[in-house]
N, C-alpha and C. Protein backbone atom coordinates (compact mmCIF):
# COMPACT_ATOMS: atom_id res chain seq x y z
N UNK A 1 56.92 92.80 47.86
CA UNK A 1 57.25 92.65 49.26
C UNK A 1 56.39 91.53 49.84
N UNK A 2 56.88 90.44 50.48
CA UNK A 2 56.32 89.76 51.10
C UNK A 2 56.77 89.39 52.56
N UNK A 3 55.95 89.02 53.60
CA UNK A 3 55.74 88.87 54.74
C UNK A 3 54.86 87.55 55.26
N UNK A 4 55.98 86.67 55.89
CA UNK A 4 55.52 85.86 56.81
C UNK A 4 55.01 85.83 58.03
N UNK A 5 54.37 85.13 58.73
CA UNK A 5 53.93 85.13 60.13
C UNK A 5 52.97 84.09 60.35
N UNK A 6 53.78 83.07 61.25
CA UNK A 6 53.08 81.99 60.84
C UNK A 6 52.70 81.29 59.71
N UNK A 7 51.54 80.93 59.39
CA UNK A 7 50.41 80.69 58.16
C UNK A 7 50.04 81.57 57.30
N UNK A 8 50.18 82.77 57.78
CA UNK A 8 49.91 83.83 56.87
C UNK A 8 50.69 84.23 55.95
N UNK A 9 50.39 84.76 54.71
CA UNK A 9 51.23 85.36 53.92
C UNK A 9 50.85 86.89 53.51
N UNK A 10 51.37 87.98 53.23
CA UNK A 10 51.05 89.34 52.46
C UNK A 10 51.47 89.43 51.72
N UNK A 11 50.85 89.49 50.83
CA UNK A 11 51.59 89.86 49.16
C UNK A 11 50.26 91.22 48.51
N UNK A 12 50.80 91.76 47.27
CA UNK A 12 50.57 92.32 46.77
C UNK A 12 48.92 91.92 46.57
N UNK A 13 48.06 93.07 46.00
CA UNK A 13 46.51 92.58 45.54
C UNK A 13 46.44 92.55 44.31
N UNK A 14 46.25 91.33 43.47
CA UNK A 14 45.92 91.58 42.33
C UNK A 14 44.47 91.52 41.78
N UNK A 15 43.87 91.63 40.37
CA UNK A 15 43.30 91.90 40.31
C UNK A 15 42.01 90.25 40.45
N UNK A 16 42.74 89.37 40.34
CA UNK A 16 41.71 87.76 40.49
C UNK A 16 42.38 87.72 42.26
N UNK A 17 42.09 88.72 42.92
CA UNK A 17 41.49 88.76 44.72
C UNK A 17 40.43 89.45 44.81
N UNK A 18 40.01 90.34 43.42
CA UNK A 18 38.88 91.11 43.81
C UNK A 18 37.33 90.49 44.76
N UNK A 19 37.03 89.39 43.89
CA UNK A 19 35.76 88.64 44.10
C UNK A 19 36.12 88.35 46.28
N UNK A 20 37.32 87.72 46.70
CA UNK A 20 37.33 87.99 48.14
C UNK A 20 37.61 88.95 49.00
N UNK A 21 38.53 89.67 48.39
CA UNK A 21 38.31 91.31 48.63
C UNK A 21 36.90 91.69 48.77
N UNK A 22 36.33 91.74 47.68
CA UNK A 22 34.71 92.67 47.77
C UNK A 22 34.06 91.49 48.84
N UNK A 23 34.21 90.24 48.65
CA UNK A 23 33.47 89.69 50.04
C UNK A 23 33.56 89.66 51.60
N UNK A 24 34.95 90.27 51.78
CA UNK A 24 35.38 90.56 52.88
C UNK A 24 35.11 91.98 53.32
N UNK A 25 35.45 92.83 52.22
CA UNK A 25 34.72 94.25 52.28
C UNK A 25 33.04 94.15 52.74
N UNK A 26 32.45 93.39 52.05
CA UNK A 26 30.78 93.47 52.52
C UNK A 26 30.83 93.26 53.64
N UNK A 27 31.08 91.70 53.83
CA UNK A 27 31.10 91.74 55.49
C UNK A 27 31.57 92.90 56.21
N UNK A 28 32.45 93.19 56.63
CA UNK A 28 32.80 94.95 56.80
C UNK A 28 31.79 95.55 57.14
N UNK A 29 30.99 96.15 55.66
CA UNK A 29 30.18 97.06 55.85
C UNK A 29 28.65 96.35 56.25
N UNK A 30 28.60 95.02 56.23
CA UNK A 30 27.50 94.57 57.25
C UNK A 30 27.68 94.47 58.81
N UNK A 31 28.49 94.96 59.19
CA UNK A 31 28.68 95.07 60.66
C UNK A 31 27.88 96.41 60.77
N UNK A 32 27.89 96.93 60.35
CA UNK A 32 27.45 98.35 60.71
C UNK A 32 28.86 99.38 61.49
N UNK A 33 29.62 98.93 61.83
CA UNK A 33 31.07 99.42 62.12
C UNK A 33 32.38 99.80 61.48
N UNK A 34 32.38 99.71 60.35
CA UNK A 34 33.71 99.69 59.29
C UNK A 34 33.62 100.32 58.50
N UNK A 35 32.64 100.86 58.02
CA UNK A 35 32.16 102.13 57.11
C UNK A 35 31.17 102.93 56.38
N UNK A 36 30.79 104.13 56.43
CA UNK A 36 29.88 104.27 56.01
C UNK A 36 29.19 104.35 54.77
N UNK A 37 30.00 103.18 53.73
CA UNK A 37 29.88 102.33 52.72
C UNK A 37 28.63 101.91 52.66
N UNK A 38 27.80 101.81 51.88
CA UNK A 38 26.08 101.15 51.68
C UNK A 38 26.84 99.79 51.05
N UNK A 39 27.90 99.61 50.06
CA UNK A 39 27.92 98.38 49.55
C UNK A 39 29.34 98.93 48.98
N UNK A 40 29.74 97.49 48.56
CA UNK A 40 31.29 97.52 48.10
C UNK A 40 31.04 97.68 46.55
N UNK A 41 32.16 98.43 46.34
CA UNK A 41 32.38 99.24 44.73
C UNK A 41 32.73 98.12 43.89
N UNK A 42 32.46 98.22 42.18
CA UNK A 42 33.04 97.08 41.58
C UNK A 42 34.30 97.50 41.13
N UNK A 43 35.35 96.11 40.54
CA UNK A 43 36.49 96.62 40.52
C UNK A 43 37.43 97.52 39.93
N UNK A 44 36.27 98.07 38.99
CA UNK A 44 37.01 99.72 38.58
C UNK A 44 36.64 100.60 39.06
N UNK A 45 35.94 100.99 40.01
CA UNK A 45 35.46 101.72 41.07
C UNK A 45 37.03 101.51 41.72
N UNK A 46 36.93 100.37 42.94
CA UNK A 46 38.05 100.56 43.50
C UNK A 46 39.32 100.38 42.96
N UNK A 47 39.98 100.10 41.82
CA UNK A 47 41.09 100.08 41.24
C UNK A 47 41.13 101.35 40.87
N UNK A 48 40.10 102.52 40.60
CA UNK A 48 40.49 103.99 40.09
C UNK A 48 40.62 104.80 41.39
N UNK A 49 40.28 104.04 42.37
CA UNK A 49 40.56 105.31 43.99
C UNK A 49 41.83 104.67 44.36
N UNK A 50 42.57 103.62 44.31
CA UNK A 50 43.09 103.27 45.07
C UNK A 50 44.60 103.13 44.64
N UNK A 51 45.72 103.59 45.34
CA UNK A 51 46.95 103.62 44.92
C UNK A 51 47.13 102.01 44.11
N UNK A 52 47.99 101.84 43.22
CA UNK A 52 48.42 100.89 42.95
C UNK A 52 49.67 99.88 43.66
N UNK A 53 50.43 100.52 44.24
CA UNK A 53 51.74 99.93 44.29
C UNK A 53 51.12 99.86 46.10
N UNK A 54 50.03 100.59 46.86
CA UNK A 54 49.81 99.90 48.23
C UNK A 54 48.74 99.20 48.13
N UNK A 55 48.38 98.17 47.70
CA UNK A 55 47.47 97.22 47.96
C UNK A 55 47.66 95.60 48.55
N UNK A 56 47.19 95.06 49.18
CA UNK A 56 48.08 94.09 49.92
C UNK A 56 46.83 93.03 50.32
N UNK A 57 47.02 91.84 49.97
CA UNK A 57 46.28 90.88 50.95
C UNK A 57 46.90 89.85 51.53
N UNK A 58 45.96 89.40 52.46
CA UNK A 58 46.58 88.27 53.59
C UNK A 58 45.67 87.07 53.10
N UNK A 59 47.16 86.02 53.00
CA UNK A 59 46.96 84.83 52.31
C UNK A 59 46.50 83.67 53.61
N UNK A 60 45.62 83.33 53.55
CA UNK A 60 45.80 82.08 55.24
C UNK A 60 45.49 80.25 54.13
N UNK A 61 45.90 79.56 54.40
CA UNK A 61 45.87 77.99 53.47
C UNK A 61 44.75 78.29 52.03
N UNK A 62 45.53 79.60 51.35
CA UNK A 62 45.50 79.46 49.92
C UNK A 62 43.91 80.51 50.21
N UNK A 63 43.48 81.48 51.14
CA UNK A 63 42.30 81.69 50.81
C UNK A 63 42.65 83.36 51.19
N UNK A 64 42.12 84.32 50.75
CA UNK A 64 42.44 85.71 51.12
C UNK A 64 41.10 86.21 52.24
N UNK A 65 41.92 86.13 53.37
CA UNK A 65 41.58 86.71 54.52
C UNK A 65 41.38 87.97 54.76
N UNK A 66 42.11 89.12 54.26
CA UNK A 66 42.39 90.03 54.59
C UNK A 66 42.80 90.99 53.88
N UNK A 67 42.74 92.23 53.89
CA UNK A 67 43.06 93.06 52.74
C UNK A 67 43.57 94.95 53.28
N UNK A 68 44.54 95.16 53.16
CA UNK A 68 44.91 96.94 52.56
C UNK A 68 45.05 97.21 51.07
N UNK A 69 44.72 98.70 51.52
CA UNK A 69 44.77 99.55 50.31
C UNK A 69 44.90 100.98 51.01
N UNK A 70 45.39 102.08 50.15
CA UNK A 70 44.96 103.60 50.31
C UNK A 70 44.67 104.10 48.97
N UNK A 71 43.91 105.39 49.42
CA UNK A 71 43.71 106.62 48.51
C UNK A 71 44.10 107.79 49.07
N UNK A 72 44.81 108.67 47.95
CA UNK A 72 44.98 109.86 48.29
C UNK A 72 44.40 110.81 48.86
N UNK A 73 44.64 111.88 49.70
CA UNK A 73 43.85 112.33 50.54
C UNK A 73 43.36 113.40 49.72
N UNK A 74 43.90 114.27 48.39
CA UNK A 74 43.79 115.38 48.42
C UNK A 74 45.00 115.11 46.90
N UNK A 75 44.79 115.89 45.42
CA UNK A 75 45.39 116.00 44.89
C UNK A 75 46.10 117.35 44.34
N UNK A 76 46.04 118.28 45.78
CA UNK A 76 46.80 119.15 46.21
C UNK A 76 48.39 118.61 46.05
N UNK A 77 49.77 119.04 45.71
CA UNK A 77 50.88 118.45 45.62
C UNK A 77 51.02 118.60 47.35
N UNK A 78 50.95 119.65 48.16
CA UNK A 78 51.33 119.66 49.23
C UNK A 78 51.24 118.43 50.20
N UNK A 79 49.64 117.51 49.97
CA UNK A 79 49.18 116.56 50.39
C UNK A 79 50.05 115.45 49.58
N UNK A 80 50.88 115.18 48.61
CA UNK A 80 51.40 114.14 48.24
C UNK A 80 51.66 112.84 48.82
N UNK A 81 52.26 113.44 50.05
CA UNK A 81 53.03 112.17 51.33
C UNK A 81 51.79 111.71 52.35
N UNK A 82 50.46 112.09 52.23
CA UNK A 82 49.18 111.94 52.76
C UNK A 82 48.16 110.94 52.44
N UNK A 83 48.01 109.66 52.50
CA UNK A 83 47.10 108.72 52.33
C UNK A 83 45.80 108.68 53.57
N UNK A 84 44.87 108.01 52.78
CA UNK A 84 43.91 107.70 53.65
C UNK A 84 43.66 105.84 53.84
N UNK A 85 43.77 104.73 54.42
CA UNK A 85 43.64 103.28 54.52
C UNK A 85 42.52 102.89 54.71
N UNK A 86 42.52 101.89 53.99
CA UNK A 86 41.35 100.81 54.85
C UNK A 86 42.44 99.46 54.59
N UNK A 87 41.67 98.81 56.46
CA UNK A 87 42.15 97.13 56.61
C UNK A 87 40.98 96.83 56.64
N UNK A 88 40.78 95.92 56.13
CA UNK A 88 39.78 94.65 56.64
C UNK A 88 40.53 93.21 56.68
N UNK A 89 39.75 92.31 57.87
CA UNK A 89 40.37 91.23 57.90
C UNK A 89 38.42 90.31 58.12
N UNK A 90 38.62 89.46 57.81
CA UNK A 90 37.85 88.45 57.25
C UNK A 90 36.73 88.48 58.95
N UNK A 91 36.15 87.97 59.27
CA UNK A 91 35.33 87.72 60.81
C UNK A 91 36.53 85.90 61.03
N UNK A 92 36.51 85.23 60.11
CA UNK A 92 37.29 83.82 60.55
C UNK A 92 38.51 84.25 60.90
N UNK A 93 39.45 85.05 59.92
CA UNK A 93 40.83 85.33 60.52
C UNK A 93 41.00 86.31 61.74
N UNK A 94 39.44 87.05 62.17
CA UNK A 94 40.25 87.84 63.46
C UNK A 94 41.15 87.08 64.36
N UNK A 95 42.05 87.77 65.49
CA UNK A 95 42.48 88.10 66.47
C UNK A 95 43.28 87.32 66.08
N UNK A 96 43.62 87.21 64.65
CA UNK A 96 45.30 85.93 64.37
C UNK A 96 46.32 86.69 64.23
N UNK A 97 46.31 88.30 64.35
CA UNK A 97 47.58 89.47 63.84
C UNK A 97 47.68 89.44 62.19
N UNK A 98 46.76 89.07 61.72
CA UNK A 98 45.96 89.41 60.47
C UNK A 98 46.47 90.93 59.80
N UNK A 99 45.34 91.65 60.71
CA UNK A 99 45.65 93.43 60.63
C UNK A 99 46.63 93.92 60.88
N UNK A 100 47.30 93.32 62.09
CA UNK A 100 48.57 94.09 61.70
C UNK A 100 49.67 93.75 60.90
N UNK A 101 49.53 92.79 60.54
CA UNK A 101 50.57 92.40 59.09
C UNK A 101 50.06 93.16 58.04
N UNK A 102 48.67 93.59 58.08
CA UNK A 102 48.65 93.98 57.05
C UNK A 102 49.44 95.60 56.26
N UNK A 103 48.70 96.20 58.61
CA UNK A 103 49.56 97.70 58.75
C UNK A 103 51.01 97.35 59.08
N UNK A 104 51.38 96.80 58.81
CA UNK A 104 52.97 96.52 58.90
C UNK A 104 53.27 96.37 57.47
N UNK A 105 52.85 95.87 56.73
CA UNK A 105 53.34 95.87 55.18
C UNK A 105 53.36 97.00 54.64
N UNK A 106 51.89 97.99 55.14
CA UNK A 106 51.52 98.84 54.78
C UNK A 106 52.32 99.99 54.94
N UNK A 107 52.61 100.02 55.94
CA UNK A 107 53.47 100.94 56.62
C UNK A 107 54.97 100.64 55.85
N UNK A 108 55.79 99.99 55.44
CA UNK A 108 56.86 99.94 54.99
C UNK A 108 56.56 100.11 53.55
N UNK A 109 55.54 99.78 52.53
CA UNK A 109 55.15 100.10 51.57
C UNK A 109 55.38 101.51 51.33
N UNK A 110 54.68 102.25 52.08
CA UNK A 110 54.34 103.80 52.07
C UNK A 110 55.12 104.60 52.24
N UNK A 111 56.20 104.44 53.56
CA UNK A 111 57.40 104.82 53.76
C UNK A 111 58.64 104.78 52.30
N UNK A 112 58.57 103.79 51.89
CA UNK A 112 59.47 102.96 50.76
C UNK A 112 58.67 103.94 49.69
N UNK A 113 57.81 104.82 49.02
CA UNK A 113 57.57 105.68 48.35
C UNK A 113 57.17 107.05 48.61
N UNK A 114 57.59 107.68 50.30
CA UNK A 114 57.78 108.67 50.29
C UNK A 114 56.67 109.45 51.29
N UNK A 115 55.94 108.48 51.23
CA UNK A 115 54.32 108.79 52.11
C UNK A 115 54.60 108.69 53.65
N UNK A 116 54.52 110.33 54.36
CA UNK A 116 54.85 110.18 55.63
C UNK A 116 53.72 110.41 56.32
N UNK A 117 52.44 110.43 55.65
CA UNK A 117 50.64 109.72 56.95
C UNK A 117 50.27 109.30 56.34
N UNK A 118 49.77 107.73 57.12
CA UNK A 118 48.66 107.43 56.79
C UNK A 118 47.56 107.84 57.74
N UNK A 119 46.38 108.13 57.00
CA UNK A 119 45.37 108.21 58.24
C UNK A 119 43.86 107.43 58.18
N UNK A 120 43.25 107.07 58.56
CA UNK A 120 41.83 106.20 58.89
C UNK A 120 40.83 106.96 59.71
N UNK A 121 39.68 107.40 59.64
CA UNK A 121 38.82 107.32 60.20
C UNK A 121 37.90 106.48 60.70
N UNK A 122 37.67 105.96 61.96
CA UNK A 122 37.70 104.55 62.38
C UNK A 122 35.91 105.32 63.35
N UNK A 123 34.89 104.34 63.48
CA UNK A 123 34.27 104.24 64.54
C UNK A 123 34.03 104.26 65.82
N UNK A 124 33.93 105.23 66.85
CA UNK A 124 34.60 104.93 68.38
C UNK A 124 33.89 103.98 68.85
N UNK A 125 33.09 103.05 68.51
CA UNK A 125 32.23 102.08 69.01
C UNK A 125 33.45 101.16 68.92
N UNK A 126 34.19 101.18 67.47
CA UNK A 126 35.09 99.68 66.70
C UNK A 126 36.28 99.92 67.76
N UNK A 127 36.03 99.29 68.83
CA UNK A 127 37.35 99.10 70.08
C UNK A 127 38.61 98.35 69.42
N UNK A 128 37.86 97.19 68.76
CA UNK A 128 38.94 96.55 67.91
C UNK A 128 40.23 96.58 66.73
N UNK A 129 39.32 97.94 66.17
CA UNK A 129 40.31 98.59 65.15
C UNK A 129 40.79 99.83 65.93
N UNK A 130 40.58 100.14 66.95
CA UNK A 130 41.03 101.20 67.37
C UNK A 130 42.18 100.29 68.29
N UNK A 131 42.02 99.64 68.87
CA UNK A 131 43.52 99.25 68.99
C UNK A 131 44.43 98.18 68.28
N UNK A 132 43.76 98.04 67.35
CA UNK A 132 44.47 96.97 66.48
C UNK A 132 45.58 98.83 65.62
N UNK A 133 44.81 99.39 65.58
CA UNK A 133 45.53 101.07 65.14
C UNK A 133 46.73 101.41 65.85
N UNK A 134 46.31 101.42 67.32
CA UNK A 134 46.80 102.16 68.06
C UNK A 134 48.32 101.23 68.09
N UNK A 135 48.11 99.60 68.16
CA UNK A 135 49.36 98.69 68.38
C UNK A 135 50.09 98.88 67.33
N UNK A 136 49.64 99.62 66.27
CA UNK A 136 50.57 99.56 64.71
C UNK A 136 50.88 100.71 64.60
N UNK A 137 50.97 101.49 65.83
CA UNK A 137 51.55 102.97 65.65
C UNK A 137 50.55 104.44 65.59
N UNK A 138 49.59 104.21 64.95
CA UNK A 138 48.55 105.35 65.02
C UNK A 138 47.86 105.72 66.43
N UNK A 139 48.10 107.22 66.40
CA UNK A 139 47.51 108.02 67.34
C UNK A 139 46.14 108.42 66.88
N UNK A 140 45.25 108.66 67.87
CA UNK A 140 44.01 109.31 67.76
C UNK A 140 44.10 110.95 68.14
N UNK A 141 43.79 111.05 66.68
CA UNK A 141 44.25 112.76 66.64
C UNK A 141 43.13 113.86 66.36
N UNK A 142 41.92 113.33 66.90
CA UNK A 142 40.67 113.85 66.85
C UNK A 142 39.42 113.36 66.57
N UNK A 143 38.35 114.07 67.03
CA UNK A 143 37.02 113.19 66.90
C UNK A 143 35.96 114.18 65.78
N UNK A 144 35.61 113.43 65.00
CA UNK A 144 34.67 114.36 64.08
C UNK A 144 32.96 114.24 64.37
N UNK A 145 32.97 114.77 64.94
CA UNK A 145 31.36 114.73 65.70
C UNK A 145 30.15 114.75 64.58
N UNK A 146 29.22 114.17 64.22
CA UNK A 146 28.15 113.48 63.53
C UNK A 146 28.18 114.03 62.19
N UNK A 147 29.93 113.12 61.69
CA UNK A 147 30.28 113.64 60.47
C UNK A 147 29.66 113.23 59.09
N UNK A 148 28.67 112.03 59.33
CA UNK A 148 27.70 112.07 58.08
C UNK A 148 26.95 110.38 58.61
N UNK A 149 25.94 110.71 58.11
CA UNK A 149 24.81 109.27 58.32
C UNK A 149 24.87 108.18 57.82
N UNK A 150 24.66 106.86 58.34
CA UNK A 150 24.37 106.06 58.03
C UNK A 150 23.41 105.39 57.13
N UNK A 151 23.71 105.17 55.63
CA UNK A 151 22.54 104.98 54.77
C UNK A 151 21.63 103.54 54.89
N UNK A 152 22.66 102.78 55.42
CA UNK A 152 21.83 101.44 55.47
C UNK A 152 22.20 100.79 56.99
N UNK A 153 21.21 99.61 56.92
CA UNK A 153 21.60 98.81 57.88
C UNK A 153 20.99 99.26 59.21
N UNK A 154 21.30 98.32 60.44
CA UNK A 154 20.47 98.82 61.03
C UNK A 154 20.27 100.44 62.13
N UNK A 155 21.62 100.87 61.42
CA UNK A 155 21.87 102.53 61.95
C UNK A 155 21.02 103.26 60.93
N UNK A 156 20.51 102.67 60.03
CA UNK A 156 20.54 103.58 58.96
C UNK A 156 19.67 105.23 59.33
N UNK A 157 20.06 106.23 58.60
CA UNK A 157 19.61 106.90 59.02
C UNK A 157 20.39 108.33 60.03
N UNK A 158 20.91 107.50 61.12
CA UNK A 158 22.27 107.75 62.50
C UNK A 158 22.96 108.83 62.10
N UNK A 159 23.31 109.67 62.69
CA UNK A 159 24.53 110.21 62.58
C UNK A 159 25.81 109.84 63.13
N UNK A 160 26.79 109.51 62.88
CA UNK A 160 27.44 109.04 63.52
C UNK A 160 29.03 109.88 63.82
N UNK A 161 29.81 109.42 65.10
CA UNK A 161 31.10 110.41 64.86
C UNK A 161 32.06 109.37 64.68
N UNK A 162 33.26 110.01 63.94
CA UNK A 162 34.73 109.37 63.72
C UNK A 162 35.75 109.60 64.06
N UNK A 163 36.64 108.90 64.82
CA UNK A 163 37.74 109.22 65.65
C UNK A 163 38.80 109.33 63.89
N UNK A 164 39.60 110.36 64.26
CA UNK A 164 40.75 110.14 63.01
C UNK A 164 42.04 109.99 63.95
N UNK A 165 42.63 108.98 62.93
CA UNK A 165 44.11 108.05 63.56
C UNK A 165 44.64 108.86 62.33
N UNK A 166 46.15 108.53 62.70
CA UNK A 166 47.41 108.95 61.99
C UNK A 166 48.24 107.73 62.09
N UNK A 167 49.35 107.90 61.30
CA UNK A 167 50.74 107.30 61.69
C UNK A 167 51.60 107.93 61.10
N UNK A 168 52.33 108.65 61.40
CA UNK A 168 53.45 109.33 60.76
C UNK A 168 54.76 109.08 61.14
N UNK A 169 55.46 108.53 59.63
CA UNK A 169 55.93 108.33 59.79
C UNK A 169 57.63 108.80 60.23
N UNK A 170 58.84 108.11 60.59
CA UNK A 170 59.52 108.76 61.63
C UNK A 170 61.06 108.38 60.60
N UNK A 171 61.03 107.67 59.59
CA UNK A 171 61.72 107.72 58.21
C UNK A 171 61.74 108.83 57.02
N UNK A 172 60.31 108.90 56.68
CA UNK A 172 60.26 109.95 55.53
C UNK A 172 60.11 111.62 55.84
């Protein structure tokens, strides 16, 4: 599946995007806002959590900006149609509609195999992903109050809480 918009492109993640993937992921988790990740996994780490057929990056003049993926929430069968996401988009490509191409691919990906939530646990500080969420369909469907600490950085230590988003979908 691919997707235009503008300059951008989404295509599938393969495995020679890892090296800007994991650099876009760090950045991420050097904000202190995007997760409570100490450091990004190597690529059989994240190639063994992460669905295969939803992984997606955003192409901008030949360089990967941006990136989805999910993991299963639960390998309960009941949970089948239940993912969990992460977007990241680069600090250069913000506010270009980056992320939501990405939850727009994402979202027809998931649908197209049967998966009717995705869900994210997002930062209530991260205003940005909370409505970059909210414009791609996800509701905020609860707050998890100082659901685990911050190991590094300069929270480290923190407890922190997480708003959980949904999107469910209105096809499957």
């Amino acid at each position: 599946m691919f997707s235009e918009a503008g300059a951008v492109l989404i295509r599938p993640m393969n495995p020679e995007d890892w090296p800007s993937v994991r650099a876009i992921f760090t950045e991420g988790i050097e904000t202190g806002q995007a997760t409570f990740e100490a450091a990004a996994p190597d690529w059989e780490q994240f190639n063994a959590g992460r669905l295969p057929d939803h992984r997606f990056v955003a192409v901008a003049s030949g360089l990967v900006v941006g990136w989805t993926a999910v993991s299963p929430v639960s390998a309960r069968p009941a949970y089948a149609g239940v993912v969990e996401h992460s977007v990241y988009v680069a600090g250069s490509a913000r506010g270009r509609g980056v992320g939501g191409l990405l939850l727009k691919t994402l979202a027809a990906s998931t649908e197209e195999h049967g998966i009717w939530t995705i869900q994210s646990s997002i930062f209530p500080e991260n205003q940005a992903s909370i409505r970059l969420h909210e414009a791609s369909g996800f509701t905020i469907v609860g707050r998890r109050e100082r659901i685990a600490r911050m190991s590094t950085g300069p929270l480290a230590g923190q407890w922190r809480d997480t708003l959980l988003l949904e999107r469910r979908s209105r096809r499957v």
